[in-house]
C-alpha atoms as a PDB file:
ATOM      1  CA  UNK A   1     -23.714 -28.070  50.580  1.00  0.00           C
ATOM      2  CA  UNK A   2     -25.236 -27.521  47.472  1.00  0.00           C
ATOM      3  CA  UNK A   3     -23.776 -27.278  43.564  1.00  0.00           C
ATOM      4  CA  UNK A   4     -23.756 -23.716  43.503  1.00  0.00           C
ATOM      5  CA  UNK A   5     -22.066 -23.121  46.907  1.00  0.00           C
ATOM      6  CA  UNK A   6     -19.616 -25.640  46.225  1.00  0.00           C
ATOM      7  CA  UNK A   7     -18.569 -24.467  42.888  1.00  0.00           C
ATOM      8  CA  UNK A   8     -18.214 -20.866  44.295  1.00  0.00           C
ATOM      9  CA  UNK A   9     -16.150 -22.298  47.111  1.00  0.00           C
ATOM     10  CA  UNK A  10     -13.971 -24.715  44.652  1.00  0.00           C
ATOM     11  CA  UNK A  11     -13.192 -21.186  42.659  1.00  0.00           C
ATOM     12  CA  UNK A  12     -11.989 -19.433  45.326  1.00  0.00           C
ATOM     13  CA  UNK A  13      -9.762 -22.226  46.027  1.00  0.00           C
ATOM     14  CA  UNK A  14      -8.428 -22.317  42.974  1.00  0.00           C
ATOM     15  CA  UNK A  15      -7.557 -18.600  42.673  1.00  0.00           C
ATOM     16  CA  UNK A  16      -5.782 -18.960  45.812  1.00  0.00           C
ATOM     17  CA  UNK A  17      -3.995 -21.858  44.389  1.00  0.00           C
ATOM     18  CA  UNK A  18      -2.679 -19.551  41.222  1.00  0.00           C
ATOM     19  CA  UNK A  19      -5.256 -21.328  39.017  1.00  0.00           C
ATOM     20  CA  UNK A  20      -7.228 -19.006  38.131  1.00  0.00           C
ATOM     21  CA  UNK A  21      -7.066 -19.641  34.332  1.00  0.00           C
ATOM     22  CA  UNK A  22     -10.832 -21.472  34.273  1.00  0.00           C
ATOM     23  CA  UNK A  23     -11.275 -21.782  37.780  1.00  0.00           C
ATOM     24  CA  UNK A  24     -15.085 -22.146  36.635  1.00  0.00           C
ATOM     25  CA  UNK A  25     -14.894 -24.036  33.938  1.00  0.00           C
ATOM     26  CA  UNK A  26     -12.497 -26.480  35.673  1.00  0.00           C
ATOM     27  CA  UNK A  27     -14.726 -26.483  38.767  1.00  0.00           C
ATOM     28  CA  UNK A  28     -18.283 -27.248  36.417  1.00  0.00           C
ATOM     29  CA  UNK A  29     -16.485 -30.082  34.904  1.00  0.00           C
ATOM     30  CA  UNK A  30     -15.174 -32.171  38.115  1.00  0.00           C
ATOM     31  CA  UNK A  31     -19.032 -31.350  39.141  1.00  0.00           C
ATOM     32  CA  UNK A  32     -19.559 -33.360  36.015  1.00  0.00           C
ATOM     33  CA  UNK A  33     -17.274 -36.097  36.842  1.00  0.00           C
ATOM     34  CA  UNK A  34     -19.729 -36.834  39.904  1.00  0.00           C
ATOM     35  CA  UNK A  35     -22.823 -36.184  39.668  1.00  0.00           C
ATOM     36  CA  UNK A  36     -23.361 -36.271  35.790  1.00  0.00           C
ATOM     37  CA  UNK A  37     -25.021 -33.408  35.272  1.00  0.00           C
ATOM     38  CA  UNK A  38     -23.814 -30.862  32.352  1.00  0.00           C
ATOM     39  CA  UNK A  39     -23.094 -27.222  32.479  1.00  0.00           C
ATOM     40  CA  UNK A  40     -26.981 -26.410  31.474  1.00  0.00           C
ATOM     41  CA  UNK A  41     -28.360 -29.271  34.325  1.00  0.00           C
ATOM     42  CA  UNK A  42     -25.881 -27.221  36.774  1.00  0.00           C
ATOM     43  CA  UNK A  43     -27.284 -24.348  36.456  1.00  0.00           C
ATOM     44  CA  UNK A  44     -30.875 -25.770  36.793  1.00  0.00           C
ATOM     45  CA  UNK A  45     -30.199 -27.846  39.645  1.00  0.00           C
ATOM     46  CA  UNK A  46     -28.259 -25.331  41.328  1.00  0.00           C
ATOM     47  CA  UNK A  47     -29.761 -25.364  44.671  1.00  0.00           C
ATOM     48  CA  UNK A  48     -29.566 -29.343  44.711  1.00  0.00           C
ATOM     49  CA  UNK A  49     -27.800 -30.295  48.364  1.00  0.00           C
ATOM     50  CA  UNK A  50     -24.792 -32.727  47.101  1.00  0.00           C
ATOM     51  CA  UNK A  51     -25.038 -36.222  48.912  1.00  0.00           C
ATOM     52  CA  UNK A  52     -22.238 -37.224  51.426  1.00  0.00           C
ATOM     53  CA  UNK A  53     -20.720 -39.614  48.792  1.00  0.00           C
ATOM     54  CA  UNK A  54     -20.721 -36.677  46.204  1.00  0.00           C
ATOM     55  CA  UNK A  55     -18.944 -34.405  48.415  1.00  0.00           C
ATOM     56  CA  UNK A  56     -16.112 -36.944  49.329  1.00  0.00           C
ATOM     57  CA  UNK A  57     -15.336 -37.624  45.942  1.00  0.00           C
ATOM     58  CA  UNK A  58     -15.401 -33.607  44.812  1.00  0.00           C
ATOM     59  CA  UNK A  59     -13.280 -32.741  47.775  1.00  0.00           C
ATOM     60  CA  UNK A  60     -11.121 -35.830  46.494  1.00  0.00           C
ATOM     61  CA  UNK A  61     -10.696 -34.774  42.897  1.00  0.00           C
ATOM     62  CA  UNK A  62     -10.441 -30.799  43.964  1.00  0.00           C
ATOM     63  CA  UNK A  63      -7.244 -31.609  46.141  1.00  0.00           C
ATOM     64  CA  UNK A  64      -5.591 -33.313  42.887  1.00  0.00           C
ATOM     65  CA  UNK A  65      -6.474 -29.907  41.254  1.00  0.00           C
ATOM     66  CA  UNK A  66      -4.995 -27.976  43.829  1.00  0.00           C
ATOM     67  CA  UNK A  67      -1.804 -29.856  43.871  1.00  0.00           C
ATOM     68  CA  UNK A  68      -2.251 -28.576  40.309  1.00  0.00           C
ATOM     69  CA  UNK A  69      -2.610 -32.307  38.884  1.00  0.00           C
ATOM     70  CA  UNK A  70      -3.699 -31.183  35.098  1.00  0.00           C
ATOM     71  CA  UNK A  71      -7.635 -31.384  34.603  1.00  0.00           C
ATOM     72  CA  UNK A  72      -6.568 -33.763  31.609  1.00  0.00           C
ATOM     73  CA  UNK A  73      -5.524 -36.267  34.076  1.00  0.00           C
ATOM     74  CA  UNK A  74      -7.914 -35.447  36.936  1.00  0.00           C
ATOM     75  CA  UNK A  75     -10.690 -36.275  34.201  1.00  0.00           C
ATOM     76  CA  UNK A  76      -8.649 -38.861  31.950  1.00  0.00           C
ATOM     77  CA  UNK A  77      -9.223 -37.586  28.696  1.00  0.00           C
ATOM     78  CA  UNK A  78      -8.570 -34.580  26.357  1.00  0.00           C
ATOM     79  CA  UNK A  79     -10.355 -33.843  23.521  1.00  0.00           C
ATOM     80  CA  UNK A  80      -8.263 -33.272  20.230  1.00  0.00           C
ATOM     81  CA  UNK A  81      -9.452 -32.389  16.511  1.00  0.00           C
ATOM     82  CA  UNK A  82     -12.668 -32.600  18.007  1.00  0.00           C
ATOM     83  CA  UNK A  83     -12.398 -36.494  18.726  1.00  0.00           C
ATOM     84  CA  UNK A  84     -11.837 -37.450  22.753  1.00  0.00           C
ATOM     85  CA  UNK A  85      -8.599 -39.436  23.828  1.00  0.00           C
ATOM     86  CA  UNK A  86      -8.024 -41.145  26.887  1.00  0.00           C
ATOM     87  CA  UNK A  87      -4.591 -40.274  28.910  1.00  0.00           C
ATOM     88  CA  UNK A  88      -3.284 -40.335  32.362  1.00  0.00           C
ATOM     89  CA  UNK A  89       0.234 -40.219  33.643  1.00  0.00           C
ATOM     90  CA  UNK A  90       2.159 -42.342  31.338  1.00  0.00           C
ATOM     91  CA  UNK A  91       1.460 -39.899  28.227  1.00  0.00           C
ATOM     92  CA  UNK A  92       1.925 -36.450  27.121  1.00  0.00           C
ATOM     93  CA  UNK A  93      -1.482 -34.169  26.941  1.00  0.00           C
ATOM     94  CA  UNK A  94      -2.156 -33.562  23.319  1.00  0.00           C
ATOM     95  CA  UNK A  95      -2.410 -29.224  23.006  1.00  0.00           C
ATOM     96  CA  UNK A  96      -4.242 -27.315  20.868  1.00  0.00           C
ATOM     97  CA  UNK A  97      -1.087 -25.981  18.995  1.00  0.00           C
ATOM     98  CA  UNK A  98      -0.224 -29.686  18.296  1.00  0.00           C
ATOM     99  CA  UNK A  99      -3.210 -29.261  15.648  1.00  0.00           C
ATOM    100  CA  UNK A 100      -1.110 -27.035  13.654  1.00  0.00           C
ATOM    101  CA  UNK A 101       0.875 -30.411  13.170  1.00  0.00           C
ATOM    102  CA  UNK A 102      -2.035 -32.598  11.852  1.00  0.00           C
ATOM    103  CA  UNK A 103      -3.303 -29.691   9.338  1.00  0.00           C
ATOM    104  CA  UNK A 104      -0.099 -29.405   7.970  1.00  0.00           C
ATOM    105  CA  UNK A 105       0.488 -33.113   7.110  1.00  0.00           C
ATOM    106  CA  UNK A 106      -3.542 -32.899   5.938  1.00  0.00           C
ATOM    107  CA  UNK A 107      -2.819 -30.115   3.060  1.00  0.00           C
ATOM    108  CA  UNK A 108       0.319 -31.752   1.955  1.00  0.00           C
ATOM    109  CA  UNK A 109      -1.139 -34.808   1.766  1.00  0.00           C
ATOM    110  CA  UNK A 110      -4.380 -33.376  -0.486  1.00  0.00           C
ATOM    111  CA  UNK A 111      -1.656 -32.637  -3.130  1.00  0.00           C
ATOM    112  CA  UNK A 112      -0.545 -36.220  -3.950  1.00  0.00           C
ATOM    113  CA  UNK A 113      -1.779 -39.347  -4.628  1.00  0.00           C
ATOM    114  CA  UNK A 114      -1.817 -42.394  -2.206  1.00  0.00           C
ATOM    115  CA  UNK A 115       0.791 -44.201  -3.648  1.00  0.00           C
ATOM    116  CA  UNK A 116       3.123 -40.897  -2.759  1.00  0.00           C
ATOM    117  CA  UNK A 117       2.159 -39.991   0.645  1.00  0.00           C
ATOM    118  CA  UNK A 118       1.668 -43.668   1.567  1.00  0.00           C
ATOM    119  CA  UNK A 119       2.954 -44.999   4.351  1.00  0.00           C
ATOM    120  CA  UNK A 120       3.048 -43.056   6.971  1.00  0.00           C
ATOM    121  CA  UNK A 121       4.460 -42.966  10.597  1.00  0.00           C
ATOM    122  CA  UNK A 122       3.697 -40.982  13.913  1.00  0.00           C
ATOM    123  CA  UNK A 123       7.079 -41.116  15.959  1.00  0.00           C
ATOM    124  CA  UNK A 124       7.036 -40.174  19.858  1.00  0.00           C
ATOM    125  CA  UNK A 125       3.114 -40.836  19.333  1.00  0.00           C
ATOM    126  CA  UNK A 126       2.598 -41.006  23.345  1.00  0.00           C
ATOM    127  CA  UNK A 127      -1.343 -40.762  23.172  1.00  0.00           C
ATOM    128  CA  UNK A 128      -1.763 -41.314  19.458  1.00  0.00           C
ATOM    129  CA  UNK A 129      -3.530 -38.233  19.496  1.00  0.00           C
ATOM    130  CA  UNK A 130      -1.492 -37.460  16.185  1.00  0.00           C
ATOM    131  CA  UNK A 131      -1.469 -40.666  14.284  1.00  0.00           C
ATOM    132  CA  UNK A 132      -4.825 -41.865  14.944  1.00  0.00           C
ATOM    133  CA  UNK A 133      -6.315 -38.745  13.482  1.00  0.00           C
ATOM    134  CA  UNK A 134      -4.525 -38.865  10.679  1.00  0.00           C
ATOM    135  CA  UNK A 135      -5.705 -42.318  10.181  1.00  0.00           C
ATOM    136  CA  UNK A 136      -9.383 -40.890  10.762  1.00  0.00           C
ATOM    137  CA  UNK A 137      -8.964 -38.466   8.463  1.00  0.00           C
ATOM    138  CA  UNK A 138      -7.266 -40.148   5.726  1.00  0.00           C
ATOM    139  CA  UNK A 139      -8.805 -43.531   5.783  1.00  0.00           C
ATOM    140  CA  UNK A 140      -4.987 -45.094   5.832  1.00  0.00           C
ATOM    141  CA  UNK A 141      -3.086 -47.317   8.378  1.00  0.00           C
ATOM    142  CA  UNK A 142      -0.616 -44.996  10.337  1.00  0.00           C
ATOM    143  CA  UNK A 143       2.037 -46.720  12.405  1.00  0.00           C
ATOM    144  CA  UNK A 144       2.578 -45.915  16.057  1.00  0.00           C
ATOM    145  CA  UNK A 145       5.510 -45.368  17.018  1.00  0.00           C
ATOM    146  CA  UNK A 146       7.128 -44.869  20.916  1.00  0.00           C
ATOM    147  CA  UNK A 147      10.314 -46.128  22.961  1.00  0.00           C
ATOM    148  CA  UNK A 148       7.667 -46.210  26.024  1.00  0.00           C
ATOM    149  CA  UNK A 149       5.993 -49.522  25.838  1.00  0.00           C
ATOM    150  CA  UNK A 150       3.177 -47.550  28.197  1.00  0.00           C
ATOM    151  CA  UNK A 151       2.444 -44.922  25.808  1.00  0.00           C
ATOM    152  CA  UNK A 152       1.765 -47.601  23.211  1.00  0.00           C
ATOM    153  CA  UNK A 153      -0.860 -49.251  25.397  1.00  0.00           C
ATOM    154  CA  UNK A 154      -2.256 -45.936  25.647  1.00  0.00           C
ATOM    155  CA  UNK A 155      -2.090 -45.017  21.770  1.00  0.00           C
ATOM    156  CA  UNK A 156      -3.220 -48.321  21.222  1.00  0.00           C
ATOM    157  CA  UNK A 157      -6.554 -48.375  23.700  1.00  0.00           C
ATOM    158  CA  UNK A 158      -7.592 -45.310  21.986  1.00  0.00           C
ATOM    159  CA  UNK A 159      -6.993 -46.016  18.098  1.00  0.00           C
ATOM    160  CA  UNK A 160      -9.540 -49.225  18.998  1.00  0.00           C
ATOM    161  CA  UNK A 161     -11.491 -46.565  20.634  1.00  0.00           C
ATOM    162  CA  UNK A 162     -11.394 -44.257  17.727  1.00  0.00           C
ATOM    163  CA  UNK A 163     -10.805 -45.978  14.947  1.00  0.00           C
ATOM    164  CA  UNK A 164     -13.006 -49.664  16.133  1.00  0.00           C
ATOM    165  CA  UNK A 165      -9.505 -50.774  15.180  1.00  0.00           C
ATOM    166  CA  UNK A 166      -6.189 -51.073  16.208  1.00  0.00           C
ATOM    167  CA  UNK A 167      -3.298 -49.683  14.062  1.00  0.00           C
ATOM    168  CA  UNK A 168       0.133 -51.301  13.347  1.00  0.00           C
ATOM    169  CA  UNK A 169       2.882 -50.285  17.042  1.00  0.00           C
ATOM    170  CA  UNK A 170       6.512 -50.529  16.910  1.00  0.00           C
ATOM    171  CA  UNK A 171       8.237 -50.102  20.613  1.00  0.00           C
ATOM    172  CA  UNK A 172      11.054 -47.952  19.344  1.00  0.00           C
ATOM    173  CA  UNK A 173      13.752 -45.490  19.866  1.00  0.00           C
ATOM    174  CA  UNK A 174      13.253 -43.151  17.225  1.00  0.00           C
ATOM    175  CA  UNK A 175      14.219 -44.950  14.145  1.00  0.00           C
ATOM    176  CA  UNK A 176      17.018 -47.198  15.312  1.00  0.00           C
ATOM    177  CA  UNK A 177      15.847 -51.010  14.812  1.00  0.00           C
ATOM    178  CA  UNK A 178      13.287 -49.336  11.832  1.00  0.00           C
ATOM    179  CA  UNK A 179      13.768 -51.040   8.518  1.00  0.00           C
ATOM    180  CA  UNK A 180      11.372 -49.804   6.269  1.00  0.00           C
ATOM    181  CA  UNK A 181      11.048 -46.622   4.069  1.00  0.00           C
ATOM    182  CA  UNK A 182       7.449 -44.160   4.571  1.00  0.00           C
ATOM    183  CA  UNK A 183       6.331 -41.727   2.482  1.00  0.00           C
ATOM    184  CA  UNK A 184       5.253 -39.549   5.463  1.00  0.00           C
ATOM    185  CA  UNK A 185       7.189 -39.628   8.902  1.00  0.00           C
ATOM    186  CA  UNK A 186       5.298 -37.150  11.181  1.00  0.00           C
ATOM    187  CA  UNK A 187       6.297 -36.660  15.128  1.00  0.00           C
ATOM    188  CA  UNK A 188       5.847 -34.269  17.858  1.00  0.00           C
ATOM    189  CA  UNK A 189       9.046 -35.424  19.734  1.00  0.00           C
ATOM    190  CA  UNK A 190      10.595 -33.889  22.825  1.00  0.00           C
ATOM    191  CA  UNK A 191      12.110 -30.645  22.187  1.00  0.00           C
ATOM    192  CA  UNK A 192      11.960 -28.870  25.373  1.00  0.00           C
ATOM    193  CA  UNK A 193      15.613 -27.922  27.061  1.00  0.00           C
ATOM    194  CA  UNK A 194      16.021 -28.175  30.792  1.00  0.00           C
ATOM    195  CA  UNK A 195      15.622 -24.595  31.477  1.00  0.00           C
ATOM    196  CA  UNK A 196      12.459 -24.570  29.495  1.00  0.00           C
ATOM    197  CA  UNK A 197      11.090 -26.888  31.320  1.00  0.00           C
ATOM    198  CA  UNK A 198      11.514 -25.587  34.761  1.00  0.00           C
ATOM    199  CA  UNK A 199      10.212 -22.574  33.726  1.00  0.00           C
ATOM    200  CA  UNK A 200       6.953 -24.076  32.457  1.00  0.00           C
ATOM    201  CA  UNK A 201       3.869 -24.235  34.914  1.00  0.00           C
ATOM    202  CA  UNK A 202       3.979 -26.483  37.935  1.00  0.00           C
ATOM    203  CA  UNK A 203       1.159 -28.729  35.728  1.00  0.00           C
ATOM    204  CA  UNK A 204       3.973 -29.913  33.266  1.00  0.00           C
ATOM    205  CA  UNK A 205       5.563 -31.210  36.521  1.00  0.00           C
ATOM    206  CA  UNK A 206       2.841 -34.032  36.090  1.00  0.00           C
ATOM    207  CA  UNK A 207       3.610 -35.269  32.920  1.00  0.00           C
ATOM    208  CA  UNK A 208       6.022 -37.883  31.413  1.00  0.00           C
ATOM    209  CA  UNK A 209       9.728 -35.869  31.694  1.00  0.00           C
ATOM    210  CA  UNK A 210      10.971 -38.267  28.992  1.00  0.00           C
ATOM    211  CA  UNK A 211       8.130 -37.130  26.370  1.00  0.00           C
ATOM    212  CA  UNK A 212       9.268 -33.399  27.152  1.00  0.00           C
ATOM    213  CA  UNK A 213      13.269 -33.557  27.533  1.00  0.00           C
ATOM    214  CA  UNK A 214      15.086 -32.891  24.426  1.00  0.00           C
ATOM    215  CA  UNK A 215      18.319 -33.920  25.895  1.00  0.00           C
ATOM    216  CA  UNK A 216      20.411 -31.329  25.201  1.00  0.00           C
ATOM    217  CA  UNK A 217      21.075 -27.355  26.400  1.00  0.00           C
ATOM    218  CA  UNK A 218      19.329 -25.935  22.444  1.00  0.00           C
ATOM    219  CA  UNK A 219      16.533 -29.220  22.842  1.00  0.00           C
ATOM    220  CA  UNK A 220      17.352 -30.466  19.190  1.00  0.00           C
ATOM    221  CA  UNK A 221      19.534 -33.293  20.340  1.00  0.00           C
ATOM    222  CA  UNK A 222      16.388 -36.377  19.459  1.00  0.00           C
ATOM    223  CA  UNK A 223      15.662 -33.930  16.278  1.00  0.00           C
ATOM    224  CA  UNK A 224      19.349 -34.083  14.812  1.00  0.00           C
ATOM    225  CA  UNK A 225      18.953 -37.648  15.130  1.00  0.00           C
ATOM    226  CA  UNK A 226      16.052 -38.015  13.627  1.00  0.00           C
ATOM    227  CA  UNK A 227      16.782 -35.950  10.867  1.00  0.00           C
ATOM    228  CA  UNK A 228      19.788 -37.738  10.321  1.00  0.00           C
ATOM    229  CA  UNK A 229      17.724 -41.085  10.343  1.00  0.00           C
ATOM    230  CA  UNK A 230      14.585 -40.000   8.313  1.00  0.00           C
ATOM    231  CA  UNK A 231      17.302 -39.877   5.349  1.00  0.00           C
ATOM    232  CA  UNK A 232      17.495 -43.632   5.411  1.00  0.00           C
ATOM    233  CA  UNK A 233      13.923 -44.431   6.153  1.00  0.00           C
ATOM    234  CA  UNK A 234      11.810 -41.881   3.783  1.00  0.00           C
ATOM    235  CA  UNK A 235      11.094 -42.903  -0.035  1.00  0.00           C
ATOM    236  CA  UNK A 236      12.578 -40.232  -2.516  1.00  0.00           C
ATOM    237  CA  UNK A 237      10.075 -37.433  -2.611  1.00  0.00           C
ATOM    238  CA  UNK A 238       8.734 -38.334   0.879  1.00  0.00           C
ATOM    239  CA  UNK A 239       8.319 -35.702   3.362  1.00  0.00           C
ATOM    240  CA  UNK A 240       9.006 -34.873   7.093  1.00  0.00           C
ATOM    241  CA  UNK A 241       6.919 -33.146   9.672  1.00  0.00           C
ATOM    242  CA  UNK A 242       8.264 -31.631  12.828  1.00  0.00           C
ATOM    243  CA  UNK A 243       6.987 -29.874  15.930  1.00  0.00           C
ATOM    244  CA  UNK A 244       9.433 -27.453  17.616  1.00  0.00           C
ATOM    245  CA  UNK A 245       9.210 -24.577  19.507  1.00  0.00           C
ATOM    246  CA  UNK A 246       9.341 -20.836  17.901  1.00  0.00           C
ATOM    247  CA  UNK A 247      13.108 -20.102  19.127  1.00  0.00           C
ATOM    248  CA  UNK A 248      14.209 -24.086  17.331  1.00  0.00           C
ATOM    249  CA  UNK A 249      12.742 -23.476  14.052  1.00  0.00           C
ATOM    250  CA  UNK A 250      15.230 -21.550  12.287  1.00  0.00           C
ATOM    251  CA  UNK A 251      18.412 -23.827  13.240  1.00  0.00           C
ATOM    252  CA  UNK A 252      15.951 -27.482  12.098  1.00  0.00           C
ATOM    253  CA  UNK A 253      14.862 -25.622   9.136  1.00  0.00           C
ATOM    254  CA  UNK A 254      18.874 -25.273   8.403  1.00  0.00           C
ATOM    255  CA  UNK A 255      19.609 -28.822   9.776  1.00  0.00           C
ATOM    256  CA  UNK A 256      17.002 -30.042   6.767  1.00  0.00           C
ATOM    257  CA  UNK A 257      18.122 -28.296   4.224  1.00  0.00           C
ATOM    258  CA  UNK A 258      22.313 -29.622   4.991  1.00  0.00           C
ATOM    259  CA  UNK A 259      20.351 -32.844   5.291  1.00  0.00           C
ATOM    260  CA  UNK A 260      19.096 -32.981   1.236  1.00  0.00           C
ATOM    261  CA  UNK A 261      15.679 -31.832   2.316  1.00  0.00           C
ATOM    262  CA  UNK A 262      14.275 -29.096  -0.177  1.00  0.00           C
ATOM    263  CA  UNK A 263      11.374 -27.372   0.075  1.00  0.00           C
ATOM    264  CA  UNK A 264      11.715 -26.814   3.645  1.00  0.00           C
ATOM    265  CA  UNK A 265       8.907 -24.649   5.355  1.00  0.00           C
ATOM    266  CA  UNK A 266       8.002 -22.922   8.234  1.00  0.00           C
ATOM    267  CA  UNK A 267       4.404 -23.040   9.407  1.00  0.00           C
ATOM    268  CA  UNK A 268       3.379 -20.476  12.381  1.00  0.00           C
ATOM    269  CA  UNK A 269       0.399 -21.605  14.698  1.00  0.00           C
ATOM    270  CA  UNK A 270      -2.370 -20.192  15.861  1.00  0.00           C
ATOM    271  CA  UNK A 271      -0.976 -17.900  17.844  1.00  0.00           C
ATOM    272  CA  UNK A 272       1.469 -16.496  14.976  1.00  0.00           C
ATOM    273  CA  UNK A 273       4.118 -18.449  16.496  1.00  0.00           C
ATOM    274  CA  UNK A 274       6.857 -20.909  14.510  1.00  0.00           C
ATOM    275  CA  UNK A 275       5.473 -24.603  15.197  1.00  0.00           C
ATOM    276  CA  UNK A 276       6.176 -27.267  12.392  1.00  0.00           C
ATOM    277  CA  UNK A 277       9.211 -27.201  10.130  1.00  0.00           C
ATOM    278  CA  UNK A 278       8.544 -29.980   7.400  1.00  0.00           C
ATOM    279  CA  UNK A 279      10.620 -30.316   4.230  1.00  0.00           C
ATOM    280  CA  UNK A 280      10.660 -33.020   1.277  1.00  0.00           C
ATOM    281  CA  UNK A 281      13.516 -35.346   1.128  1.00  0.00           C
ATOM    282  CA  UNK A 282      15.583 -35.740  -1.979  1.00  0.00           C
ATOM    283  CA  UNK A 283      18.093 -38.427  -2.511  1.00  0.00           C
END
């Protein structure tokens, strides 16, 4: 079989399979994967007959896609403000809208001097996708923080990646055994409820329930925590960041505010949709 008849084969499959999001795009890269040859080399070569090996290991990787394994996983990375991570299984797949996250922290953080914004901490980091570009961008340590001793291996294998250094982990719940105070505490925490996520696509059904669970019928029940706990472990003047879902961010913007946080603001993604509520603490 050659490139071109398999990748109009692997589409069809696909569209059968209700994935017909990118069934080309997801179909050129697991051509990739194999036989190394990029989207313009694809079209080039089209007419190349795919060797015995090469079609064993496409028909391999095609049947994870069709089980609707996400292509994140199939390939083991996902690219994120433009840098590449590595994830599989034991992590949450960074999304676009999570960028909404790291640009808000970034303009709050061009206001201020070091010495106020300074230290900082990524919570629920799972891939590190976060934390580690904040680091990047900054030029600061940012600790990594997860209760999943996996996702830290994870964060950490690709802030040594990323970085050509490893940042400061803490294996944590939240904030429980934390001790120290941060100028910035930024996470993307769970926050789906249990409806929510069996209505999301069968591809969610891959990842990590526990980084997607927000334990409670409204999701918020880790966020009221760590509300509650980022009172006790931000400097006066220090500031929280918070990913949520559009229907969560009016009740957290509410929970802040009862919580002495002022300034508390709403910032809409891409998509016009409520994402981050962040808000500076005042004791």
């Amino acid at each position: 079989m050659t490139i071109d008849g398999w990748k109009r084969e692997t589409v069809a499959l696909l569209c059968e399979a209700g994935l017909a999001s990118s069934p080309s795009l997801d179909a050129r890269l697991l051509l990739e994967m194999v036989t190394g040859l990029d989207q313009a080399s694809q079209l080039v070569h089209y007419q190349r007959v795919l060797t015995p090996a090469e079609l064993a290991l496409l028909t391999q990787l095609r049947s994870k896609r069709l089980d609707h394994q996400p292509m994140a996983y199939i390939r083991g990375i996902k690219e994120f403000w433009g840098r590449t991570f590595a994830v599989d299984h034991r992590v949450l797949i960074p999304r676009a809208d999570t960028e909404t996250l790291v640009e808000t922290v970034l303009s709050y953080v061009r206001t201020k001097r070091s010495e106020e914004f300074l230290p900082i901490i990524d919570l629920c980091t799972g891939s590190g996708a976060i934390g580690i570009t904040l680091a990047a961008e900054l030029g600061v340590e940012v600790t990594l923080s997860d209760k999943s001793g996996d996702a830290l291996a994870v964060a950490d294998g690709n802030a040594r990646s990323i970085l050509s250094r490893p940042l400061p982990l803490i294996e944590d719940d939240l904030l429980y055994n934390c001790t120290a105070k941060y100028g910035i505490i930024v996470s993307n925490p769970p926050y789906l409820t249990p409806a929510w996520i069996e209505a999301v696509s069968r591809e969610v059904g891959w990842e990590p329930r526990m980084a997607l669970d927000g334990q409670s019928d409204d999701g918020l029940a880790l966020i009221r925590v760590l509300i509650e706990q980022s009172t006790a472990h931000l400097k006066d003047g220090g500031a929280l960041f918070l990913e949520c879902d559009r229907r969560q961010a009016e009740e957290i913007a509410r929970l802040m505010r009862s919580a002495s946080f002022g300034e508390v603001q709403v910032v809409r993604d891409l998509a016009g949709l409520e994402r981050v509520v962040w808000g500076i603490l005042h004791e």
